[in-house]
N, C-alpha and C. Protein backbone atom coordinates (compact mmCIF):
# COMPACT_ATOMS: atom_id res chain seq x y z
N UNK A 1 103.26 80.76 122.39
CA UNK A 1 102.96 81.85 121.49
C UNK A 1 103.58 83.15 121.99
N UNK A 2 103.62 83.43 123.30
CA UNK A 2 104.17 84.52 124.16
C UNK A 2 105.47 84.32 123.85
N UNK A 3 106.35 83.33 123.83
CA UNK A 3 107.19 83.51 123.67
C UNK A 3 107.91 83.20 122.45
N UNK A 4 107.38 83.28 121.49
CA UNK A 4 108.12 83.75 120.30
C UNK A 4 107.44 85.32 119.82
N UNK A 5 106.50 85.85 120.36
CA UNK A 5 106.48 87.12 119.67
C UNK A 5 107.27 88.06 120.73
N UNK A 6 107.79 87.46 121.41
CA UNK A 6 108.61 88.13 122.51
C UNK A 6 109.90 88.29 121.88
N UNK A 7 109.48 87.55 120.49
CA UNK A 7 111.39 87.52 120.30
C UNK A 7 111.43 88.38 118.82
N UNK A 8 110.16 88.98 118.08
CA UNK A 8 109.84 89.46 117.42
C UNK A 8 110.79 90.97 117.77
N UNK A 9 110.62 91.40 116.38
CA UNK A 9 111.55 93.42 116.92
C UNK A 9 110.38 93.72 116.73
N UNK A 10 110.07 95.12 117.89
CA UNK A 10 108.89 95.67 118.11
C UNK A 10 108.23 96.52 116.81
N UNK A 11 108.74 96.12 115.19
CA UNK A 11 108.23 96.65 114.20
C UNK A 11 107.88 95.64 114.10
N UNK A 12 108.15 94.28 113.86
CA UNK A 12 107.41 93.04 113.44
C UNK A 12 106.25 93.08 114.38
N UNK A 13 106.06 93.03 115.64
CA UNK A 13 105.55 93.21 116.34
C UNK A 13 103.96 94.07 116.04
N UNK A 14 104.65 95.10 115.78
CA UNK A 14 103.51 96.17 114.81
C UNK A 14 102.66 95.96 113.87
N UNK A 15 103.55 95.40 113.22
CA UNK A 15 102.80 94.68 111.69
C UNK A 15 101.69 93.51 112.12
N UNK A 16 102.54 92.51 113.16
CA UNK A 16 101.53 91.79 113.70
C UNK A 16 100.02 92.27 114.15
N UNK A 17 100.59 93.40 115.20
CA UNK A 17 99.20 93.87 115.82
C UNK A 17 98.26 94.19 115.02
N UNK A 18 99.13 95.11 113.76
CA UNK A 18 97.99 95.70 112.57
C UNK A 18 97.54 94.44 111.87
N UNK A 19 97.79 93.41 112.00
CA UNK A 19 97.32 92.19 110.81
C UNK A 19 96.35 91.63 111.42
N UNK A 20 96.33 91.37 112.86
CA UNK A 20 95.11 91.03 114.02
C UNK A 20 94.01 91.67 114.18
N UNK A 21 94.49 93.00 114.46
CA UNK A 21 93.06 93.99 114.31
C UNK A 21 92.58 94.16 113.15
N UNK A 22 93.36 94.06 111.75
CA UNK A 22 92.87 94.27 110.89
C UNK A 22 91.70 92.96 110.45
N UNK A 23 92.10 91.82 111.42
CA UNK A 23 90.83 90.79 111.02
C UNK A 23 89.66 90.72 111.78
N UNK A 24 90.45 91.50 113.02
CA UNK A 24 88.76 91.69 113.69
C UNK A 24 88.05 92.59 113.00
N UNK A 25 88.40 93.92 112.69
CA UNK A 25 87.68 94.82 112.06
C UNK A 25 87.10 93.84 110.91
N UNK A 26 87.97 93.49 109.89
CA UNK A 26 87.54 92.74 109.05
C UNK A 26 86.69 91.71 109.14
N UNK A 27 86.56 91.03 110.07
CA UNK A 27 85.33 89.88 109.98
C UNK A 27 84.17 90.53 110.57
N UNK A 28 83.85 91.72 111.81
CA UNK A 28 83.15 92.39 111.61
C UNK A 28 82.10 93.03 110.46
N UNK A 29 83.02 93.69 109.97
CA UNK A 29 82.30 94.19 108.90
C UNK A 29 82.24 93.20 108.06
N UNK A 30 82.69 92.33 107.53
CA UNK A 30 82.23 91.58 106.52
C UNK A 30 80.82 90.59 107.19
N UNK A 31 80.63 90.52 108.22
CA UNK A 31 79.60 89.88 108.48
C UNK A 31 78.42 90.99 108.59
N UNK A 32 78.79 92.12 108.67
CA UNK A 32 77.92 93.15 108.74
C UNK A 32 77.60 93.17 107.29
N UNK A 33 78.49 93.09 106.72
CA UNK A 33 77.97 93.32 104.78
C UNK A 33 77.09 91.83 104.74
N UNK A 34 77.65 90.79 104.96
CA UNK A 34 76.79 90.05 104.41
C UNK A 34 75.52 89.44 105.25
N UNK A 35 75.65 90.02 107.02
CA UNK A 35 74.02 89.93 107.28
C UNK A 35 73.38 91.13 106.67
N UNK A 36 73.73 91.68 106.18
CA UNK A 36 72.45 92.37 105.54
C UNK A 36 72.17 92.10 104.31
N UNK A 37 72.93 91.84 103.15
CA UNK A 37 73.06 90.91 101.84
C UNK A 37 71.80 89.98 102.35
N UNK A 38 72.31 88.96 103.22
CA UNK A 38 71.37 88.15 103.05
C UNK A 38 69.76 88.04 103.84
N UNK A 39 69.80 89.13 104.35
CA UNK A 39 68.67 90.07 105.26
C UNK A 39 67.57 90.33 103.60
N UNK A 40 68.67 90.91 103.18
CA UNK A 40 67.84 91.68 101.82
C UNK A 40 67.08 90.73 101.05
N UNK A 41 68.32 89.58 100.35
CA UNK A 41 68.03 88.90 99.34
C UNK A 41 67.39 87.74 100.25
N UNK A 42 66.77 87.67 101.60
CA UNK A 42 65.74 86.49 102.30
C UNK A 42 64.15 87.57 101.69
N UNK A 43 64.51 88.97 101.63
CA UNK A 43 63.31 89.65 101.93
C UNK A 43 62.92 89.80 100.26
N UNK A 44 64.12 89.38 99.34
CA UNK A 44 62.94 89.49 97.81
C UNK A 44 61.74 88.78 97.70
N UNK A 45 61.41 88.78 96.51
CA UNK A 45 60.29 88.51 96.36
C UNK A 45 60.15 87.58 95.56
N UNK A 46 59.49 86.28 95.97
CA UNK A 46 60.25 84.86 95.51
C UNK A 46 59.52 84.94 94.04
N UNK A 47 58.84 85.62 93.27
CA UNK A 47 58.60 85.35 91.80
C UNK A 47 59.63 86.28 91.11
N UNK A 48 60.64 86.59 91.63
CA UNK A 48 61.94 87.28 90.81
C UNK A 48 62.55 86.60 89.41
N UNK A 49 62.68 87.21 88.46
CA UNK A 49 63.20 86.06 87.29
C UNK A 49 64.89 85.53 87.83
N UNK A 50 65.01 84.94 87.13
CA UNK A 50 66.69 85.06 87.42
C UNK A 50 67.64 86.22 87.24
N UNK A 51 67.40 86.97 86.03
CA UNK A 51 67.79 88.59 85.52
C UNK A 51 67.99 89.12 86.52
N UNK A 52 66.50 89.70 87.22
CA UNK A 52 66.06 90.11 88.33
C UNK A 52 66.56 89.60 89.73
N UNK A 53 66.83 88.31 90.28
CA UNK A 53 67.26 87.82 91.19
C UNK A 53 68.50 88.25 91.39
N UNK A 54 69.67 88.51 90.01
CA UNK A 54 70.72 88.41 90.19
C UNK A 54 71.23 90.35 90.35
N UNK A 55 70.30 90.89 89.90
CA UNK A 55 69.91 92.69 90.15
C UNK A 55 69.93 92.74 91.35
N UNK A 56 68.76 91.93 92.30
CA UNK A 56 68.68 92.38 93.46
C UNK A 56 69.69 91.93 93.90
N UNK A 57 70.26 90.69 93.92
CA UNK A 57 71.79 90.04 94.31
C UNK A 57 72.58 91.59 94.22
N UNK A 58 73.14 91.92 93.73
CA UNK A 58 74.04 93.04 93.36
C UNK A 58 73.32 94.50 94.70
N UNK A 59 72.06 94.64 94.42
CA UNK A 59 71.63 95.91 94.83
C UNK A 59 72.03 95.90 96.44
N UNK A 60 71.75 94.32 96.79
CA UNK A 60 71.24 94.32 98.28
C UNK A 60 73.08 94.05 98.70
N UNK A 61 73.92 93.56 98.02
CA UNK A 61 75.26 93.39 98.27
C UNK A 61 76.52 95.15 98.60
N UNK A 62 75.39 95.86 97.35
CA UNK A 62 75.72 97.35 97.37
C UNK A 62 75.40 98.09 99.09
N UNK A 63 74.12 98.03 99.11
CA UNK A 63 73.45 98.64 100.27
C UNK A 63 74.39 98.01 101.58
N UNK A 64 74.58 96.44 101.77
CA UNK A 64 75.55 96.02 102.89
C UNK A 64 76.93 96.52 102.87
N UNK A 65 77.47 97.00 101.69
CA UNK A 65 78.67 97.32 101.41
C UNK A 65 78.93 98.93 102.04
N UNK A 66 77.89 99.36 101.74
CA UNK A 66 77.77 101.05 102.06
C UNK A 66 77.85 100.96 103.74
N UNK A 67 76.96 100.36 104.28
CA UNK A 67 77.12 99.77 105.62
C UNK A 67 78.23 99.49 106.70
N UNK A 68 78.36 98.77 105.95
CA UNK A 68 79.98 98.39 106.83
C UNK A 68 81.28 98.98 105.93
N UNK A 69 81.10 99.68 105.52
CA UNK A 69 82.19 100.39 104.79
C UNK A 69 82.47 101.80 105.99
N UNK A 70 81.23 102.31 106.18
CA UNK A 70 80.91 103.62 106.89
C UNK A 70 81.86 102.39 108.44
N UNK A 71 81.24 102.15 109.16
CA UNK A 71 81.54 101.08 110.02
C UNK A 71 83.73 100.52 110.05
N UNK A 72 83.76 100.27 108.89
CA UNK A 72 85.16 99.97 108.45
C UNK A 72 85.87 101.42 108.60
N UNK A 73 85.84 102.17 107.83
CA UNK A 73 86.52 103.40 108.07
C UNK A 73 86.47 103.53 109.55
N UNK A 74 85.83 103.77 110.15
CA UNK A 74 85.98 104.62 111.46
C UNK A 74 86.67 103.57 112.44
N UNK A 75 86.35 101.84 112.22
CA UNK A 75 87.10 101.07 113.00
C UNK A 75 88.81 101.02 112.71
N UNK A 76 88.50 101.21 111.21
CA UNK A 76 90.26 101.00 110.71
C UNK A 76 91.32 102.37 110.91
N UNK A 77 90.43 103.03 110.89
CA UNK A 77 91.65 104.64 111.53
C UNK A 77 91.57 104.58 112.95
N UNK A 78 90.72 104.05 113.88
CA UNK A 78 91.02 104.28 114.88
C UNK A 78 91.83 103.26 115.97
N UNK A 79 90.91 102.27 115.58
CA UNK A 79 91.41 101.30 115.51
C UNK A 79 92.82 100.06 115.60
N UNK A 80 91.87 100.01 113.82
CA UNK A 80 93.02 99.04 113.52
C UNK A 80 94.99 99.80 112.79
N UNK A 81 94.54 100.67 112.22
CA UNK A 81 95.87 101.00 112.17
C UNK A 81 96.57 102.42 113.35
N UNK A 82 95.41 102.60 113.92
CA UNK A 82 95.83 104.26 115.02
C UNK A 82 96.51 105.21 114.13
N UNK A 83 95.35 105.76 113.48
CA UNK A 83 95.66 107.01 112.82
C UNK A 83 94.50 107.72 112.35
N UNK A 84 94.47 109.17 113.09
CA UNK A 84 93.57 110.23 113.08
C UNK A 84 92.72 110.13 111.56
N UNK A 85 92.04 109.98 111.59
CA UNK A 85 90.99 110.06 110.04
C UNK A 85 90.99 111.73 109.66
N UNK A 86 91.47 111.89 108.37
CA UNK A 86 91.27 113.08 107.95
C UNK A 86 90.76 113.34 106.63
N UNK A 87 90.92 113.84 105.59
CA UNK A 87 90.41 113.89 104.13
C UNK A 87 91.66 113.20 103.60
N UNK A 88 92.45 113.37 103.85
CA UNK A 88 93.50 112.70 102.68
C UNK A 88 93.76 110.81 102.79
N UNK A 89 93.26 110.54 103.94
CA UNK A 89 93.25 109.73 104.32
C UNK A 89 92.22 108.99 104.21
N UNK A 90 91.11 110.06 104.20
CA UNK A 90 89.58 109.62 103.80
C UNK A 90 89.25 109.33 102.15
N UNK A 91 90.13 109.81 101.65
CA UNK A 91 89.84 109.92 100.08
C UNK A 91 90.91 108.46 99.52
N UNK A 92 91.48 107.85 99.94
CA UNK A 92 92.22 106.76 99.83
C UNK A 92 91.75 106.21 100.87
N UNK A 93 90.85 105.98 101.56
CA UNK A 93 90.23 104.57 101.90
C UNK A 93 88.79 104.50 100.91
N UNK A 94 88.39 105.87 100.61
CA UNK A 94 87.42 105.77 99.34
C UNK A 94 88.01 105.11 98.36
N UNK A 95 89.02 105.64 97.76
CA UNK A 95 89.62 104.97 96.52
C UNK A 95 90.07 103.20 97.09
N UNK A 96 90.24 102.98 97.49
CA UNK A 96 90.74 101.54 97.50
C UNK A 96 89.30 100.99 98.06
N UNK A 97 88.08 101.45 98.83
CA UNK A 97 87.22 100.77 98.82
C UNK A 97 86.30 100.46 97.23
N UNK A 98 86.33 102.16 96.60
CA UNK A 98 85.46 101.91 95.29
C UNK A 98 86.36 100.46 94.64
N UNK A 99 87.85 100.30 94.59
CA UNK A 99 88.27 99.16 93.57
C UNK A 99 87.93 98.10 94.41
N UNK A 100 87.98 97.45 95.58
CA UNK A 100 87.26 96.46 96.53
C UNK A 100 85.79 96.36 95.82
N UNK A 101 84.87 97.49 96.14
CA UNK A 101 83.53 97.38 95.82
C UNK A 101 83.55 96.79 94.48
N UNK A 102 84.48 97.14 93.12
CA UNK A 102 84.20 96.65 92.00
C UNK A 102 84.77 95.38 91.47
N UNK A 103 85.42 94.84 92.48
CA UNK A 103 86.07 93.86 92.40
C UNK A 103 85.12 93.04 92.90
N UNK A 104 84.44 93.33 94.08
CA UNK A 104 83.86 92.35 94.79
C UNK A 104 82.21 92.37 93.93
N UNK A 105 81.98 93.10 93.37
CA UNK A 105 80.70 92.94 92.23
C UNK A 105 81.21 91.67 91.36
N UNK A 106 82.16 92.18 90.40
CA UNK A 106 82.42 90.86 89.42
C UNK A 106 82.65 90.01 90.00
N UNK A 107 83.12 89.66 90.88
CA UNK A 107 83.49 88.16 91.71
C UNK A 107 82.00 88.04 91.82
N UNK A 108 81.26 88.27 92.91
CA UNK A 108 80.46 88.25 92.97
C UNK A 108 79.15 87.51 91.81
N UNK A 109 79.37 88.49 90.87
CA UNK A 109 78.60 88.40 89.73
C UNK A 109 78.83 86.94 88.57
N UNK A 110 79.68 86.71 88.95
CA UNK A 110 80.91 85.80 88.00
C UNK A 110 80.49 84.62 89.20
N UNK A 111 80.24 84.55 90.49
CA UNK A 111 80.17 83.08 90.99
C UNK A 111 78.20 82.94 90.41
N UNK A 112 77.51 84.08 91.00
CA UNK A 112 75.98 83.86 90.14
C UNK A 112 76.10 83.09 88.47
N UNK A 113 77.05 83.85 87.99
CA UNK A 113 76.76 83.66 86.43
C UNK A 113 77.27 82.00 86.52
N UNK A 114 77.99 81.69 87.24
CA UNK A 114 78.32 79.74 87.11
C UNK A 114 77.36 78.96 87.71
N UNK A 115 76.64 79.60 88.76
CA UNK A 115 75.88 78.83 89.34
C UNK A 115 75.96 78.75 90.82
N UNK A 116 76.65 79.47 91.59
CA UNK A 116 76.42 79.60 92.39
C UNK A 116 75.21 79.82 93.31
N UNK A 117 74.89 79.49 94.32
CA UNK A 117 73.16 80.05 95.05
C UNK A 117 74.05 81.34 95.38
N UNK A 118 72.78 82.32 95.28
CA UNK A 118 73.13 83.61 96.28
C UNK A 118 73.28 83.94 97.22
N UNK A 119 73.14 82.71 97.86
CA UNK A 119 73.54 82.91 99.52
C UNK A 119 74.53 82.73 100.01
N UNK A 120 75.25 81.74 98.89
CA UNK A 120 76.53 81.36 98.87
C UNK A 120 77.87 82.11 98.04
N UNK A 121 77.44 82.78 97.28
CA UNK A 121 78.55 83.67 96.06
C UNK A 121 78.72 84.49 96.85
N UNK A 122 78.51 84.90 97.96
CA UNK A 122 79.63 85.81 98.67
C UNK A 122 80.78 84.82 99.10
N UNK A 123 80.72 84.17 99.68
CA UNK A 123 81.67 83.47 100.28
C UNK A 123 83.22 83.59 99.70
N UNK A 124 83.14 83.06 98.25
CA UNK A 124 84.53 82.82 97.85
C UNK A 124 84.88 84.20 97.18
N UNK A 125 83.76 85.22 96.94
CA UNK A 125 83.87 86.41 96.79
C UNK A 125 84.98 87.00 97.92
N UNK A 126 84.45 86.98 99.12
CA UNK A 126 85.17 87.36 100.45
C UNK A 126 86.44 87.20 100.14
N UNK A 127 86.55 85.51 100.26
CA UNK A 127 87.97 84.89 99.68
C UNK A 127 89.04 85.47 99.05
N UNK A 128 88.72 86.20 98.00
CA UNK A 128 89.77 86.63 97.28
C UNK A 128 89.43 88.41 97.68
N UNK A 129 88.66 89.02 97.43
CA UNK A 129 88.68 90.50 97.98
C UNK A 129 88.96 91.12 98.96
N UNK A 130 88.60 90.37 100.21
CA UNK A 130 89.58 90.55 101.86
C UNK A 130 90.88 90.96 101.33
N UNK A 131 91.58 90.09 101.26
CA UNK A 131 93.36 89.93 101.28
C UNK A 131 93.47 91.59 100.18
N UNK A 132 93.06 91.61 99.04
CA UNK A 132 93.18 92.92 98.47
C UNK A 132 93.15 93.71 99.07
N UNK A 133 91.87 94.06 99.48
CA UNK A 133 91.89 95.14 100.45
C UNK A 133 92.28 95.54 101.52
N UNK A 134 93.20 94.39 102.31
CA UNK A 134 93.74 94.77 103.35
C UNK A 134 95.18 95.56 102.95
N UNK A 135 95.34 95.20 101.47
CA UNK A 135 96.86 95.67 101.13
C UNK A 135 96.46 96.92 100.60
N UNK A 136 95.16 97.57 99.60
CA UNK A 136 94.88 98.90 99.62
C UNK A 136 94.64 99.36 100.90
N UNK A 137 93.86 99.48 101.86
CA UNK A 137 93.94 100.28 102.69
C UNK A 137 94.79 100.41 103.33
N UNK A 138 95.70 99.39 103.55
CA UNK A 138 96.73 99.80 104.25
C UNK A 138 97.57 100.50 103.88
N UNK A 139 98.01 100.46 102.37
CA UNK A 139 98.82 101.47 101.61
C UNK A 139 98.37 103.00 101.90
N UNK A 140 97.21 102.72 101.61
CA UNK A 140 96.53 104.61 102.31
C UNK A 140 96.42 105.11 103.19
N UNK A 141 96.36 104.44 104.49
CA UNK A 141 95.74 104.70 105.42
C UNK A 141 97.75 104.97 106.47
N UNK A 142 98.19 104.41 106.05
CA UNK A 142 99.71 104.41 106.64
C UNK A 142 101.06 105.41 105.49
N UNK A 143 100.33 105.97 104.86
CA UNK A 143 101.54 107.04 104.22
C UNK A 143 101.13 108.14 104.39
């Protein structure tokens, strides 16, 4: 392995490093979003209708999101891409998190509405919203 990234040009190289840290940060926080998701939705209240089940599904997915979002920013500027956090920089990891956050609701919402358990509709949620968001923030966070 050493020796083929040895043979990498030290921009490939770069990209690498940022794609590595960007999964530690990333599995971090995503386990931070979803131990608390499922912290929350262990702590409803088992006569919930389904309506209701799938409300708190959403509420308690919001609250983990806010979580490791706060958590994400400060790992990913310092971090994972090494670059000073400022407002302009802060306002485009907002913007590409709010389209993440609303992306990752309907996914979300859309594996409940088939049938998914709620313990499980994050999962393939993750699946497809990770990879997005690694390409918004990175667009923001590096121009």
């Amino acid at each position: 392995m050493k020796n083929i990234i040895s043979r990498l040009s030290s921009e490939h190289r770069a990209q690498l490093g940022e794609v590595v840290r960007f999964g530690i940060v990333g599995v971090v926080a995503t386990l931070l979003q979803y131990g608390i998701y499922l912290l929350l939705v262990w702590l409803a209240p088992k006569s919930l209708s389904a309506a209701h089940s799938h409300l708190w599904s959403s509420v308690s997915m919001t609250i983990g999101y806010i979580l490791s979002f706060v958590f994400n920013f400060f790992a990913s500027t310092r971090f994972t891409f090494r670059v000073k956090a400022n407002t302009r920089r802060g306002a485009g990891f907002l913007f590409s998190h709010v389209v993440n956050y609303l992306l990752q609701m309907v996914t979300l919402n859309f594996f409940l509405f088939i049938g998914v358990s709620n313990k499980w509709a994050p999962i393939p949620m993750f699946c497809i919203c990770v990879p997005v968001n690694f390409l918004l923030v990175r667009f923001f966070l590096k121009r």
